[in-house]
Protein backbone atom coordinates (compact mmCIF):
# COMPACT_ATOMS: atom_id res chain seq x y z
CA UNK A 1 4.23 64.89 89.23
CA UNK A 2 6.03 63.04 92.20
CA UNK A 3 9.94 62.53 92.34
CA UNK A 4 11.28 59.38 90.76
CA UNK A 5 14.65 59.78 93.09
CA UNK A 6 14.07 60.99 97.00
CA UNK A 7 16.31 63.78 97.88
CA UNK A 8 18.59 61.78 99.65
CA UNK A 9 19.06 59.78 96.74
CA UNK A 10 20.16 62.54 94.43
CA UNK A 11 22.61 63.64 97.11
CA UNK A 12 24.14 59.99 97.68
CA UNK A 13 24.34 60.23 93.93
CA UNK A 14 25.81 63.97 94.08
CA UNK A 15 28.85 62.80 96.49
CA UNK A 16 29.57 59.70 93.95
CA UNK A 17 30.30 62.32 91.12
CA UNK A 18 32.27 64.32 93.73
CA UNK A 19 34.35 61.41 94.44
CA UNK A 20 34.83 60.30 90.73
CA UNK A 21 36.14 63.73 89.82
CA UNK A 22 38.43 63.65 92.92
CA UNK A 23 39.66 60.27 91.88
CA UNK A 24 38.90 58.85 95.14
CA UNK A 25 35.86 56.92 94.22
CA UNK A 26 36.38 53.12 94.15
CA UNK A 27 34.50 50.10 92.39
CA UNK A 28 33.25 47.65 95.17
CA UNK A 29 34.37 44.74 93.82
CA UNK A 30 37.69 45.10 92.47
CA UNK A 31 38.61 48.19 93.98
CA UNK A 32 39.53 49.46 90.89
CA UNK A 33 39.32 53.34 90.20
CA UNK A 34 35.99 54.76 88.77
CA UNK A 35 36.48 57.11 86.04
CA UNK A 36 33.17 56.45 84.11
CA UNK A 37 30.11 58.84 85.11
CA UNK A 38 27.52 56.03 84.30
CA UNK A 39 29.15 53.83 86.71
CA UNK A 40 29.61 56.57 89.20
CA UNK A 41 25.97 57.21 89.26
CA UNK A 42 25.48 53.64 89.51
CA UNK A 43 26.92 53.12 92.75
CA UNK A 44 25.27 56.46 93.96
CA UNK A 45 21.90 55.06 93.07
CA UNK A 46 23.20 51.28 94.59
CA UNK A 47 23.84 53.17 98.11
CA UNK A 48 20.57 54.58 98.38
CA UNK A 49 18.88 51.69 97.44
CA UNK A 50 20.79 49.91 100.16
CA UNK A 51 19.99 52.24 102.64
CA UNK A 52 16.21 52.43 101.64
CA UNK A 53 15.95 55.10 100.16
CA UNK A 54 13.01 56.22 97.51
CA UNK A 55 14.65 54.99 94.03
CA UNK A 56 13.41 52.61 91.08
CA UNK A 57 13.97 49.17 91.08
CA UNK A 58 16.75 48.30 88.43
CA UNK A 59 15.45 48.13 84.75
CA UNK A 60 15.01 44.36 83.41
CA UNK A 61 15.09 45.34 79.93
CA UNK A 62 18.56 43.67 79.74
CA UNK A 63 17.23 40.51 81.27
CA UNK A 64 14.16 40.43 78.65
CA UNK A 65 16.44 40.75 76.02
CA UNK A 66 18.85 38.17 77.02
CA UNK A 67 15.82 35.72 77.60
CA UNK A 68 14.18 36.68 73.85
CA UNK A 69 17.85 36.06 72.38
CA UNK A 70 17.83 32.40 74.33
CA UNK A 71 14.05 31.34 73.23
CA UNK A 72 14.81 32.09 69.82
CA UNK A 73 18.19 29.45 69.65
């Protein structure tokens, strides 16, 4: 079975969790400190995919849901 994250990927994602744990790791936004690990892999994830990198598109099960929740009002 083939990778669903390149290498490079898991190590943009790697240095993220580094930087969380040092504190050092900053939302883009805001700026704000990142202390949660989902978000940490988040941005990990967003880097590669900005840089090309071999990872899956985001999931648009949040977006279906949203849509259902609007067709049914």
């Amino acid at each position: 079975m083939a990778r669903k994250y390149s290498k490079k990927a898991s190590a943009k994602v790697g240095r993220a969790m580094k930087k969380r744990k040092a504190g050092t790791l900053k939302s883009g936004r805001s700026g704000k400190k990142v202390t949660s690990r989902k978000q940490a892999i988040a941005i990990g994830l967003s880097e590669a995919r900005a840089e090309g990198k071999k990872v899956p598109k985001k999931a648009a099960k949040k977006k279906k849901a949203a849509e259902k929740r609007k067709s049914k009002k």
